[in-house]
N, C-alpha and C. Protein backbone atom coordinates (compact mmCIF):
# COMPACT_ATOMS: atom_id res chain seq x y z
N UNK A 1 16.20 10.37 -2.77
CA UNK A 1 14.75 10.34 -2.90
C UNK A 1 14.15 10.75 -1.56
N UNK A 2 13.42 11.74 -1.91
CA UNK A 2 12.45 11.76 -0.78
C UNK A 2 10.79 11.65 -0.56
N UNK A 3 10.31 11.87 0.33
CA UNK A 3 8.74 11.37 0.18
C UNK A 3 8.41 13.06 0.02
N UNK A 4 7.02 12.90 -1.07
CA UNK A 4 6.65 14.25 -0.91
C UNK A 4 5.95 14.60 0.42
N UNK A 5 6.71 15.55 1.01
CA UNK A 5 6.35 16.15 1.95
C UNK A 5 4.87 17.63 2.36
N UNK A 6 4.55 17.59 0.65
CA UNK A 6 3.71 18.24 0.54
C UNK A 6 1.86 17.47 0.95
N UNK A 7 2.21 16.04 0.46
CA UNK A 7 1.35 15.53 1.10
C UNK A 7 1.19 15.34 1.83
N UNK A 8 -0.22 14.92 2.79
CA UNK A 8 -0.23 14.93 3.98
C UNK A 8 0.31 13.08 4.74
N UNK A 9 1.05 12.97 5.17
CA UNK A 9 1.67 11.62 6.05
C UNK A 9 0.76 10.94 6.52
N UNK A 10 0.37 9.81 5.90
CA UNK A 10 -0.50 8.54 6.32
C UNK A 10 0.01 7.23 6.41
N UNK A 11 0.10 7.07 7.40
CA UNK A 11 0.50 5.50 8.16
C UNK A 11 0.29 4.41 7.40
N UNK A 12 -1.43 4.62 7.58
CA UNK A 12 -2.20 3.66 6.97
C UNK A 12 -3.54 4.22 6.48
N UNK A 13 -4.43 3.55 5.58
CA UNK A 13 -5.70 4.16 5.49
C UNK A 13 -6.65 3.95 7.03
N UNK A 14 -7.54 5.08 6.83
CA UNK A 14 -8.61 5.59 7.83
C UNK A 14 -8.95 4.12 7.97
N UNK A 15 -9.55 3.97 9.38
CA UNK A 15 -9.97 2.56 10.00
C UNK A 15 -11.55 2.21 9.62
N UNK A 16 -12.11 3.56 9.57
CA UNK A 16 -13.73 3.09 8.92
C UNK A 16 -13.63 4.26 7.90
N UNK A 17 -12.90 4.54 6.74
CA UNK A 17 -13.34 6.07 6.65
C UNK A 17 -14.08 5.88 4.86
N UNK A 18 -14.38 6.72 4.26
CA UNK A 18 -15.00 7.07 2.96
C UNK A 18 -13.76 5.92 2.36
N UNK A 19 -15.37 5.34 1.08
CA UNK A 19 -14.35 4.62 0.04
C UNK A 19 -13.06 5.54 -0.86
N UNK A 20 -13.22 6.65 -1.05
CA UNK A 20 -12.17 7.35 -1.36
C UNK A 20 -11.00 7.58 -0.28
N UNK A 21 -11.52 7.93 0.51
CA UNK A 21 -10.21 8.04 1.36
C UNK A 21 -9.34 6.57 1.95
N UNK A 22 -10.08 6.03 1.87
CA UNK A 22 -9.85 4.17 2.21
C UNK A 22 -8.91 3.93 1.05
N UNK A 23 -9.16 4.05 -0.17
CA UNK A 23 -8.25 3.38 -1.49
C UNK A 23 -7.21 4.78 -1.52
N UNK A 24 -7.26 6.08 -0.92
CA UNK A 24 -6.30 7.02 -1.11
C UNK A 24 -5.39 6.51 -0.33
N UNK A 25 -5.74 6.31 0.74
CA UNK A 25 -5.10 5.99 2.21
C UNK A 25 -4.05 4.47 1.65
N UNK A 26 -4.52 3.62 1.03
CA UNK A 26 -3.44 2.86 0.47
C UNK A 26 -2.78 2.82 0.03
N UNK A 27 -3.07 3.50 -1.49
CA UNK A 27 -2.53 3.91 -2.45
C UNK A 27 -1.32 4.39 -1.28
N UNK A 28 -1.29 5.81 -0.92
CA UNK A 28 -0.74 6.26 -0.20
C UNK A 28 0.28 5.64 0.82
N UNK A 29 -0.14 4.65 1.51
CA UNK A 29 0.77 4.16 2.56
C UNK A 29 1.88 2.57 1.58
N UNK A 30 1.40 2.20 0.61
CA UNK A 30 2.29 1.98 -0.54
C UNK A 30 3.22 2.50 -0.98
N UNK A 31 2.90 3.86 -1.62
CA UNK A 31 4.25 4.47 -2.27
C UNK A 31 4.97 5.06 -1.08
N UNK A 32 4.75 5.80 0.25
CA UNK A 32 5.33 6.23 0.96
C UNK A 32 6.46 4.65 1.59
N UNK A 33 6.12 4.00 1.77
CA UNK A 33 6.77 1.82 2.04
C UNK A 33 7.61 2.48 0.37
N UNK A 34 7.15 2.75 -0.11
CA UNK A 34 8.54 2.20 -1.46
C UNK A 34 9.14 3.40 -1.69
N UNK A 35 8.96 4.67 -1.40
CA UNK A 35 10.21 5.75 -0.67
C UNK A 35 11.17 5.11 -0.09
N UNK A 36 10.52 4.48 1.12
CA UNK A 36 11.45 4.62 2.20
C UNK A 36 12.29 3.20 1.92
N UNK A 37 11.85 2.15 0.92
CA UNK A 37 12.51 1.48 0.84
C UNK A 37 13.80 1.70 -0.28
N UNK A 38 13.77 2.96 -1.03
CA UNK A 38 14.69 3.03 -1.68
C UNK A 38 15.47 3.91 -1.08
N UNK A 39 15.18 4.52 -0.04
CA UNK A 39 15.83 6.47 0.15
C UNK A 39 17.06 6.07 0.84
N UNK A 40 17.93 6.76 0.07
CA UNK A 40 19.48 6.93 0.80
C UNK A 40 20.35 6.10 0.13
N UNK A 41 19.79 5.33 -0.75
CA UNK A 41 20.87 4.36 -1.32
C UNK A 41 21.59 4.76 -2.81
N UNK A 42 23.08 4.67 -2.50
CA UNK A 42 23.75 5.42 -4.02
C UNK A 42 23.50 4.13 -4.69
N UNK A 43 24.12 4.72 -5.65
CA UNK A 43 23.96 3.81 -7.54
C UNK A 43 24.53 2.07 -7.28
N UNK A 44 25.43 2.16 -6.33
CA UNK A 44 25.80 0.19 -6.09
C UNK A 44 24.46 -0.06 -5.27
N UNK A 45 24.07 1.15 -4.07
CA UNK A 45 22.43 -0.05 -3.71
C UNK A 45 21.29 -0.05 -4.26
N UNK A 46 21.50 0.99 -5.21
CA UNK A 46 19.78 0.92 -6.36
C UNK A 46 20.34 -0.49 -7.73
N UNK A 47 21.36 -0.15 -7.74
CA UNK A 47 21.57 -1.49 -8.75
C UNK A 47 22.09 -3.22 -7.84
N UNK A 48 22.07 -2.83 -6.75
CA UNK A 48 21.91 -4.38 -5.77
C UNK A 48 20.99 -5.59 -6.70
N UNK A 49 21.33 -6.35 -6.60
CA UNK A 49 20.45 -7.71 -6.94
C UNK A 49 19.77 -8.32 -5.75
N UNK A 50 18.98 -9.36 -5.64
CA UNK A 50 18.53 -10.01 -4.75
C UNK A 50 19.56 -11.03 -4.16
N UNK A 51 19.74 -11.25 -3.01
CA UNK A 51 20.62 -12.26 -2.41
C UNK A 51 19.43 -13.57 -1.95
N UNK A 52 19.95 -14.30 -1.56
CA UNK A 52 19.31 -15.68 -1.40
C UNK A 52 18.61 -15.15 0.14
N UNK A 53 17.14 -15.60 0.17
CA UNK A 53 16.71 -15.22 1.11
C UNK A 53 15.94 -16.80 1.81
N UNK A 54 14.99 -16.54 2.61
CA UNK A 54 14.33 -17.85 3.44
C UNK A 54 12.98 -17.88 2.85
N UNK A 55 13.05 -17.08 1.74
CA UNK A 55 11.40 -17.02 1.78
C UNK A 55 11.19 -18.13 0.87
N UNK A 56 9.98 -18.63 0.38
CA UNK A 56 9.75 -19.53 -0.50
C UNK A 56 8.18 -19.56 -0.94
N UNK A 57 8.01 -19.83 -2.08
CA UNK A 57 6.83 -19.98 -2.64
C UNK A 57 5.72 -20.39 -1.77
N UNK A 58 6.18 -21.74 -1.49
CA UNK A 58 5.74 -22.79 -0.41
C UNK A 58 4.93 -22.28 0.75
N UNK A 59 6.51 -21.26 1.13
CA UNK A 59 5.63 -21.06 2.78
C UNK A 59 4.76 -19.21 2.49
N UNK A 60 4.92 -18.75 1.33
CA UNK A 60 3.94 -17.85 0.84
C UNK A 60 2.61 -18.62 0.25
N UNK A 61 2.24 -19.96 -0.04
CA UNK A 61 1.29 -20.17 0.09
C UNK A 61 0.24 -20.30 1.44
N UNK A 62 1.51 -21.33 2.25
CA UNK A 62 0.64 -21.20 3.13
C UNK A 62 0.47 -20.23 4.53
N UNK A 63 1.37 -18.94 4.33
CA UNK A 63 0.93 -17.81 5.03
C UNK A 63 0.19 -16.99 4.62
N UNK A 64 -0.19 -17.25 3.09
CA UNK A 64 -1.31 -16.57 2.70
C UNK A 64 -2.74 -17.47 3.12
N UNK A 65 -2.64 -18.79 3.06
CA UNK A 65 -3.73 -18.83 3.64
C UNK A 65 -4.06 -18.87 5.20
N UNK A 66 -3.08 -18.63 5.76
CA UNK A 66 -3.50 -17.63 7.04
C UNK A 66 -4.00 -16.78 7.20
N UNK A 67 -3.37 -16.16 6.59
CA UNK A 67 -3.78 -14.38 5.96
C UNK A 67 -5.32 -14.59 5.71
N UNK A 68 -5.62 -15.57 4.85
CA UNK A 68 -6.93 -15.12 4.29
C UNK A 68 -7.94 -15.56 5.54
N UNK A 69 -7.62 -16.63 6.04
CA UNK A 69 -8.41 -16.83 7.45
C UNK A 69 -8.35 -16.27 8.45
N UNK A 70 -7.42 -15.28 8.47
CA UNK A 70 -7.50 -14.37 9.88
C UNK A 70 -8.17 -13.27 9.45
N UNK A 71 -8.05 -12.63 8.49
CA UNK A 71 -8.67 -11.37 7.71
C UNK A 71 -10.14 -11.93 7.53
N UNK A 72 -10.61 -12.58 7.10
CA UNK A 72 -11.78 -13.06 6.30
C UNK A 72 -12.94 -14.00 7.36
N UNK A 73 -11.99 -14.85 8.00
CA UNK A 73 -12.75 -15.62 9.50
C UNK A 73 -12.80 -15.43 10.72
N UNK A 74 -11.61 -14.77 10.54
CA UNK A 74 -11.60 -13.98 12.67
C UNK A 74 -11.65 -12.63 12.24
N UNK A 75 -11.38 -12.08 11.48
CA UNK A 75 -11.81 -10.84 11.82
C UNK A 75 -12.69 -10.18 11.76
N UNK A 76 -13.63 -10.66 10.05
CA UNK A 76 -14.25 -10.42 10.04
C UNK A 76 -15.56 -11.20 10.38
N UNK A 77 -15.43 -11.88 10.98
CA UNK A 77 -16.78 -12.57 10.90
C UNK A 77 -16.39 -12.96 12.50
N UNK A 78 -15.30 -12.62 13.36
CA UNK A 78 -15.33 -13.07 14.73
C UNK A 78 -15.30 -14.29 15.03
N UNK A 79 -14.88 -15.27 14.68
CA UNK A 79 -15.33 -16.52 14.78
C UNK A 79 -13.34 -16.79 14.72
N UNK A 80 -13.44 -18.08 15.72
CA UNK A 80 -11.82 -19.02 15.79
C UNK A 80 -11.27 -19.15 14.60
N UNK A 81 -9.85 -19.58 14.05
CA UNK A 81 -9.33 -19.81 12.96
C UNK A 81 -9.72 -21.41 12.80
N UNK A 82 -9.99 -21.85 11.92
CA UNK A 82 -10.43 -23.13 11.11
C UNK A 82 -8.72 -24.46 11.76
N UNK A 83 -8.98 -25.40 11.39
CA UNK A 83 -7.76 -26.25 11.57
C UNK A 83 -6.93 -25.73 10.33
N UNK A 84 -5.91 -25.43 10.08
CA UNK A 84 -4.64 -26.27 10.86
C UNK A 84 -4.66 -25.24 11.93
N UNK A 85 -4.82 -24.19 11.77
CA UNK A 85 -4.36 -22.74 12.63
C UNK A 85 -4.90 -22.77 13.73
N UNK A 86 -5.91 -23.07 14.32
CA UNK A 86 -6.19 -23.63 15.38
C UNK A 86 -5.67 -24.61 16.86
N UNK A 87 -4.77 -25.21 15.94
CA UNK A 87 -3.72 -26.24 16.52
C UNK A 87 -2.69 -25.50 17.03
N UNK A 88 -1.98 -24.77 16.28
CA UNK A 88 -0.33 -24.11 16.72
C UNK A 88 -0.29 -23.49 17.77
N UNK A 89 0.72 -23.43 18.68
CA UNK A 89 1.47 -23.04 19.54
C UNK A 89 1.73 -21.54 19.37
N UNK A 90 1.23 -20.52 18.50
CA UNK A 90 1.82 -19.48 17.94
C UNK A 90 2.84 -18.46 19.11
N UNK A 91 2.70 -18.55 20.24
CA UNK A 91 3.33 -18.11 21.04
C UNK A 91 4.89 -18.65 20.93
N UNK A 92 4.49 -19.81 21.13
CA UNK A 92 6.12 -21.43 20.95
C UNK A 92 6.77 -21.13 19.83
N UNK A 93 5.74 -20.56 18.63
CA UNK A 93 6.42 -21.03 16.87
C UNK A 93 5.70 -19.85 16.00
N UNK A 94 6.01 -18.60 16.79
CA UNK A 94 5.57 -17.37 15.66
C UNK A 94 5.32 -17.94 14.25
N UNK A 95 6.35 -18.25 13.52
CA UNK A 95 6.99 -18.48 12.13
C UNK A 95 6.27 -19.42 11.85
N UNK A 96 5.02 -20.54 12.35
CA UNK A 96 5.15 -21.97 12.35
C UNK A 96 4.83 -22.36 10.68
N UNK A 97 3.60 -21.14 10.04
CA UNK A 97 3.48 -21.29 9.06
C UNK A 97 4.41 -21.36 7.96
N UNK A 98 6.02 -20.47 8.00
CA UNK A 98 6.31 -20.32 7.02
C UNK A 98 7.53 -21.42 7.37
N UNK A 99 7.91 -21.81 8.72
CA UNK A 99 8.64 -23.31 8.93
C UNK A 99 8.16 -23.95 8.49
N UNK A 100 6.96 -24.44 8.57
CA UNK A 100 6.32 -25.90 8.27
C UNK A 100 6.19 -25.84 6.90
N UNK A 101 6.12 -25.34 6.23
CA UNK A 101 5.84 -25.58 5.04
C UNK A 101 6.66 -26.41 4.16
N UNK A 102 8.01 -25.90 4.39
CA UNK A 102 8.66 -26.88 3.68
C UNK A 102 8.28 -28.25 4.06
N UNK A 103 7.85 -29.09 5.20
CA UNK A 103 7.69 -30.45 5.24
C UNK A 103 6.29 -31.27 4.60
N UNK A 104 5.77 -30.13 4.01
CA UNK A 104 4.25 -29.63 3.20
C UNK A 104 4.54 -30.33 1.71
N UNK A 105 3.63 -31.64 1.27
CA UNK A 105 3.69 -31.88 -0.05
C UNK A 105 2.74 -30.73 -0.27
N UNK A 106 3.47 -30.57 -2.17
CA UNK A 106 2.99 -29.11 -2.80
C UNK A 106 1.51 -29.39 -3.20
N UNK A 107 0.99 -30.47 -2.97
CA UNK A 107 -0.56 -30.43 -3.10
C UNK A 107 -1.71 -30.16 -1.62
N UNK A 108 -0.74 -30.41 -0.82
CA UNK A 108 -1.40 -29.83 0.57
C UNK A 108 -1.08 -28.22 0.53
N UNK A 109 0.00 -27.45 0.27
CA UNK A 109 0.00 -26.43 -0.14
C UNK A 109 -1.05 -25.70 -0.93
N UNK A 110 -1.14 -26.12 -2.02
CA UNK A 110 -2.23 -25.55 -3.18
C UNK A 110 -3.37 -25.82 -2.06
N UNK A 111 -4.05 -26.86 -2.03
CA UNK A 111 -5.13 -27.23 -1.36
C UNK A 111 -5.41 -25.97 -0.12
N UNK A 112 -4.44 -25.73 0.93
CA UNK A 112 -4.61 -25.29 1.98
C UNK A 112 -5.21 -23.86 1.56
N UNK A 113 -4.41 -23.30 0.36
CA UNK A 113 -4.55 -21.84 -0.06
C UNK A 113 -5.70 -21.78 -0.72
N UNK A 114 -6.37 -23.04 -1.71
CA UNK A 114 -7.40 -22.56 -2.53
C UNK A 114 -8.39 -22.72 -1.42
N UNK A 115 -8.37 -23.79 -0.03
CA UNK A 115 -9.70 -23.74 0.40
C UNK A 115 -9.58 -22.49 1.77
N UNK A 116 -8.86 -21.60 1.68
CA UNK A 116 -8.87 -20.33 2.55
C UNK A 116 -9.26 -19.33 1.66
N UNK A 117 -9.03 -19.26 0.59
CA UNK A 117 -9.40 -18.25 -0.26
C UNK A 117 -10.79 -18.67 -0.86
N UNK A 118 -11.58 -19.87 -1.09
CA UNK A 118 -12.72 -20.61 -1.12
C UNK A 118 -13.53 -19.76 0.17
N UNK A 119 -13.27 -20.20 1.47
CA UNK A 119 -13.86 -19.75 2.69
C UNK A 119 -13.87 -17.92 2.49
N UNK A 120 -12.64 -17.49 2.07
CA UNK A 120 -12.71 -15.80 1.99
C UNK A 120 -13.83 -15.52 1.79
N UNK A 121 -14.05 -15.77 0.24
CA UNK A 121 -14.78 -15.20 -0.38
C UNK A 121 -16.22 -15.76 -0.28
N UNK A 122 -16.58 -16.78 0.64
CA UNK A 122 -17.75 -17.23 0.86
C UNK A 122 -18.05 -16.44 2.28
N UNK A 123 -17.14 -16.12 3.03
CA UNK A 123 -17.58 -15.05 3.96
C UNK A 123 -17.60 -13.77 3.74
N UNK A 124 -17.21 -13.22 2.76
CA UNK A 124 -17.15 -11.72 2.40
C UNK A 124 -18.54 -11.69 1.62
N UNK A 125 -18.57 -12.76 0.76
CA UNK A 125 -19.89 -12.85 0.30
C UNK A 125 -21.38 -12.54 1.21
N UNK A 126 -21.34 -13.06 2.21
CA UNK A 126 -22.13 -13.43 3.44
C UNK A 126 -22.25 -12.02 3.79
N UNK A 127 -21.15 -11.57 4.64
CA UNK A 127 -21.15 -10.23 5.13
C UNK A 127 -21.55 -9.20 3.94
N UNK A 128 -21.04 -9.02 2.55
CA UNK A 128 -21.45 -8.18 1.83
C UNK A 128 -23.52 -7.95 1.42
N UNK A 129 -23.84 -9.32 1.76
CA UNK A 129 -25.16 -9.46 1.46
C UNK A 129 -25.85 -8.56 2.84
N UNK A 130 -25.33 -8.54 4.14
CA UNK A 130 -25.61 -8.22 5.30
C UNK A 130 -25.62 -7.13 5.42
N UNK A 131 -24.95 -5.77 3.97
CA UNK A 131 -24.36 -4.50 4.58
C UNK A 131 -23.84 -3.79 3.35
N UNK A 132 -22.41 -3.87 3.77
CA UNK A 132 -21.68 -3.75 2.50
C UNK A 132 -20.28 -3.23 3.18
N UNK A 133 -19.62 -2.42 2.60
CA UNK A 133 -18.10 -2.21 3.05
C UNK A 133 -18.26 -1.37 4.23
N UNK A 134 -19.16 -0.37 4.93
CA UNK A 134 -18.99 0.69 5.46
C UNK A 134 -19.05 -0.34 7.10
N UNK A 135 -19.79 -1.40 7.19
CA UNK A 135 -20.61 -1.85 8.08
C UNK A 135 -19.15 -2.07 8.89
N UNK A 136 -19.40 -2.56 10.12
CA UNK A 136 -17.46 -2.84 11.34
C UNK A 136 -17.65 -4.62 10.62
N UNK A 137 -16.31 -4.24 11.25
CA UNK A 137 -16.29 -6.19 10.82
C UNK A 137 -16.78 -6.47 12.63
N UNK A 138 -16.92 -7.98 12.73
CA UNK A 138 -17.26 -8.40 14.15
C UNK A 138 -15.86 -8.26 15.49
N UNK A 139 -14.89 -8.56 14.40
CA UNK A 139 -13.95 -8.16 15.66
C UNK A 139 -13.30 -7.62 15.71
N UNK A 140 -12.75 -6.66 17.08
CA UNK A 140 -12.57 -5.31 17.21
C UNK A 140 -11.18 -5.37 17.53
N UNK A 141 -10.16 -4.49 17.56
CA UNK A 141 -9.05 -4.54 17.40
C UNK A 141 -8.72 -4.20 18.82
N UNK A 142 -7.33 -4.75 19.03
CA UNK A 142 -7.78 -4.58 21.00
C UNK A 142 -7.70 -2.61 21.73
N UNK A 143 -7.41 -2.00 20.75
CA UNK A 143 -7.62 -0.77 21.30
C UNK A 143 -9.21 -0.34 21.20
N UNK A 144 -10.50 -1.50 20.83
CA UNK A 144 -11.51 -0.85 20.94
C UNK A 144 -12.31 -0.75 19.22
N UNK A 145 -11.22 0.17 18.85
CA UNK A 145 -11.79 0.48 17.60
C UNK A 145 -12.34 -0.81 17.09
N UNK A 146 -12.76 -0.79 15.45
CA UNK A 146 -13.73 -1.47 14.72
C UNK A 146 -13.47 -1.31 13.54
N UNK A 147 -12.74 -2.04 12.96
CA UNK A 147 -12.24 -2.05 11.75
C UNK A 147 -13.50 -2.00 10.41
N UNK A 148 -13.93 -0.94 9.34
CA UNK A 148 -14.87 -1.79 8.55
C UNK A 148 -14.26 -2.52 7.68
N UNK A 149 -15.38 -3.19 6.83
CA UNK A 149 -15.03 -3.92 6.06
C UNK A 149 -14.49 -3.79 4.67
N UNK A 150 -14.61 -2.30 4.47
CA UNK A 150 -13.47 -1.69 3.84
C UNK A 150 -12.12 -2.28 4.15
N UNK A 151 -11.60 -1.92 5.13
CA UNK A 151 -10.99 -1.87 5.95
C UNK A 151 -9.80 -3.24 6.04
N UNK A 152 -11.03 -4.32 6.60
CA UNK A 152 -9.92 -5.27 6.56
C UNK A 152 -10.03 -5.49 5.40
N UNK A 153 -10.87 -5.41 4.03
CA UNK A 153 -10.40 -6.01 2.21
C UNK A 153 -9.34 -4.77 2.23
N UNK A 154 -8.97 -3.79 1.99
CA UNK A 154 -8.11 -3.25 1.43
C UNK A 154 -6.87 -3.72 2.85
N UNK A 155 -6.97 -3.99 3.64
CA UNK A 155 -5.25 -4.92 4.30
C UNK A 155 -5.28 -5.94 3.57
N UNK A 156 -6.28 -7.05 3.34
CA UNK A 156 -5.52 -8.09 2.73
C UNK A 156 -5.33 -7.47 1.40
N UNK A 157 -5.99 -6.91 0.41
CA UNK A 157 -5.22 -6.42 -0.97
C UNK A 157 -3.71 -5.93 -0.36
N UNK A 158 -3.33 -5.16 0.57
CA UNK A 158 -2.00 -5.14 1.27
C UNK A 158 -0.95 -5.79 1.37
N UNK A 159 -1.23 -7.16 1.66
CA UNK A 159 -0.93 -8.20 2.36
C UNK A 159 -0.67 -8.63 0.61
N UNK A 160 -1.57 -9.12 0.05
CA UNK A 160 -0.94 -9.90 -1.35
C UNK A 160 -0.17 -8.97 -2.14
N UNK A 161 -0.13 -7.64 -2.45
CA UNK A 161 0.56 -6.67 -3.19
C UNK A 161 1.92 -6.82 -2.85
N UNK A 162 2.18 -7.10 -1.00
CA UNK A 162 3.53 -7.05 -0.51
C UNK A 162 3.95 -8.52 -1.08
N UNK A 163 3.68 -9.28 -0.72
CA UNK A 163 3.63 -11.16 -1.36
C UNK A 163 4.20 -11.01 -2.83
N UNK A 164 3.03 -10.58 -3.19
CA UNK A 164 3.00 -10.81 -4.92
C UNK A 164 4.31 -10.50 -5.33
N UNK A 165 5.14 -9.41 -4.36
CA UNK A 165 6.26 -8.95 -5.54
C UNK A 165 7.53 -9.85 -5.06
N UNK A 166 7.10 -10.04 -3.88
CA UNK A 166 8.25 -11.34 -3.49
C UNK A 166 7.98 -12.48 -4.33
N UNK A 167 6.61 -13.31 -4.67
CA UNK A 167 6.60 -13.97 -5.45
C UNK A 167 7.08 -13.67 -6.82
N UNK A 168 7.31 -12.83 -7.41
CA UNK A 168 7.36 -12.28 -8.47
C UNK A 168 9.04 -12.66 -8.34
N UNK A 169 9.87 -12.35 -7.87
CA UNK A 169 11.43 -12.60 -7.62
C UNK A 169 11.74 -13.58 -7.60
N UNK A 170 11.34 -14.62 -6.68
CA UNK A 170 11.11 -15.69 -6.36
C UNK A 170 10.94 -16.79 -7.81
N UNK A 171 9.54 -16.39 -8.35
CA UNK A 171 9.52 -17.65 -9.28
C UNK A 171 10.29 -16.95 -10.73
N UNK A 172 10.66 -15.52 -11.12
CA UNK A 172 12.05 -15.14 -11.83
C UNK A 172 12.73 -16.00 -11.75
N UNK A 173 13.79 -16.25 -10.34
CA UNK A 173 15.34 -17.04 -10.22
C UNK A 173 14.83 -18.45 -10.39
N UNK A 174 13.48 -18.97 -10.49
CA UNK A 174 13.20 -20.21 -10.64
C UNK A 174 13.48 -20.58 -11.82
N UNK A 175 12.56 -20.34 -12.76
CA UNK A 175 12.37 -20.46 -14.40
C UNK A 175 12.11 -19.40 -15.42
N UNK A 176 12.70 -17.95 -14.76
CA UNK A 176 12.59 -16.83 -15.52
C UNK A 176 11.07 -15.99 -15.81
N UNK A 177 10.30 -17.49 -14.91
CA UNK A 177 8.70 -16.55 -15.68
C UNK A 177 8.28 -14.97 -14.78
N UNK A 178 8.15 -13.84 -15.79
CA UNK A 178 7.87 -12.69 -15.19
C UNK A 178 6.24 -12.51 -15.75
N UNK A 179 6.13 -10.88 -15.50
CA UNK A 179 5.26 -10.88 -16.04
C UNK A 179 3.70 -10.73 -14.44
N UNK A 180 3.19 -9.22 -14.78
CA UNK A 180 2.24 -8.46 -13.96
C UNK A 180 1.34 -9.45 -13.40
N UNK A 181 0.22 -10.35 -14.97
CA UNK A 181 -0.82 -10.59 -14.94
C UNK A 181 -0.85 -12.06 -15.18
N UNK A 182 -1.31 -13.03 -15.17
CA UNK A 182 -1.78 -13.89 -15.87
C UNK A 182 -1.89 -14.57 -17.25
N UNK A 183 -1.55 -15.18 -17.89
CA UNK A 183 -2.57 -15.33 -19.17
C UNK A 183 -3.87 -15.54 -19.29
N UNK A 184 -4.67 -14.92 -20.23
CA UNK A 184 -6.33 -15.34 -20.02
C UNK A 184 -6.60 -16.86 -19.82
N UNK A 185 -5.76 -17.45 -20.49
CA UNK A 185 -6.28 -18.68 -20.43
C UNK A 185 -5.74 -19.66 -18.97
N UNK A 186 -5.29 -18.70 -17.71
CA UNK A 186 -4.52 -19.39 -16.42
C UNK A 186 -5.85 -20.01 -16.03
């Protein structure tokens, strides 16, 4: 497999650029990540299974709600990360989120994620009333630039697309449940 080379090579999407080129630019830096994650491998590594890994539901909850407070509260809105994230050592304990979790009852889990994704969308809300996607978010990335708010929503759609499919494996070897979407009635 190779990547089409006829297209033009994008990293990532444009940092402030047109809503078309912003959702091309993903689209794009997606399938080129799932080229390269298959290319070169004969018929025993395309038919590989999953081996037992470190990841866990658990600590994908609560690095997603990191995720959503660094994307959604420091970045875009410039402002410190909320407690718990506030506290850590992140220098001492890169990982701390996806260590700690296991010592995390699964209702502080849920909790942590619904009230970061609660805060998301009450600050995207905020900022969207202020502007809309084209506008910079407040904080600037240390080379200067200015991410819009395009910009940082289509990283975190990023960020859960990459998640989601690990979750997706993950709760498979659990209890078999697959499956894209939801039921209407989740």
């Amino acid at each position: 497999m190779t990547y089409d080379t006829e297209q033009p090579i994008l990293v990532e999407p444009p940092v402030a650029g047109s809503e078309a080129d912003t959702l091309i630019g993903s689209l794009e830096r997606q399938r080129r990540t799932f080229a390269w994650k298959c290319e070169g491998l004969d018929a025993a590594g395309l038919g590989a299974r999953l081996a037992p890994s470190a990841l866990t539901l658990g600590g994908l909850l609560k690095h997603l709600a990191l995720v959503e407070d660094e994307y959604f509260t420091r970045r875009l809105l410039g402002v410190e990360l909320p407690p718990p994230w506030d506290a850590v050592d992140w220098d001492a304990d890169p990982d701390w989120e996806w260590r700690s979790a296991a010592q995390d009852e699964p209702e502080q889990l849920y909790a942590l994620w619904e009230e970061a994704v609660a805060r998301s969308r009450a600050n995207l809300r905020q900022v969207l009333s202020e502007g809309g996607v084209d506008q910079p978010a407040r904080r600037t990335w240390p080379d200067g630039r200015a991410p819009s708010v395009r910009r940082i929503l289509i990283d975190l759609v990023e960020e859960y697309a990459r998640h989601v499919g690990q979750a997706d494996m993950i709760r498979e070897s659990i209890d078999g449940r697959v499956g894209e979407d939801p039921p209407a009635d989740f």
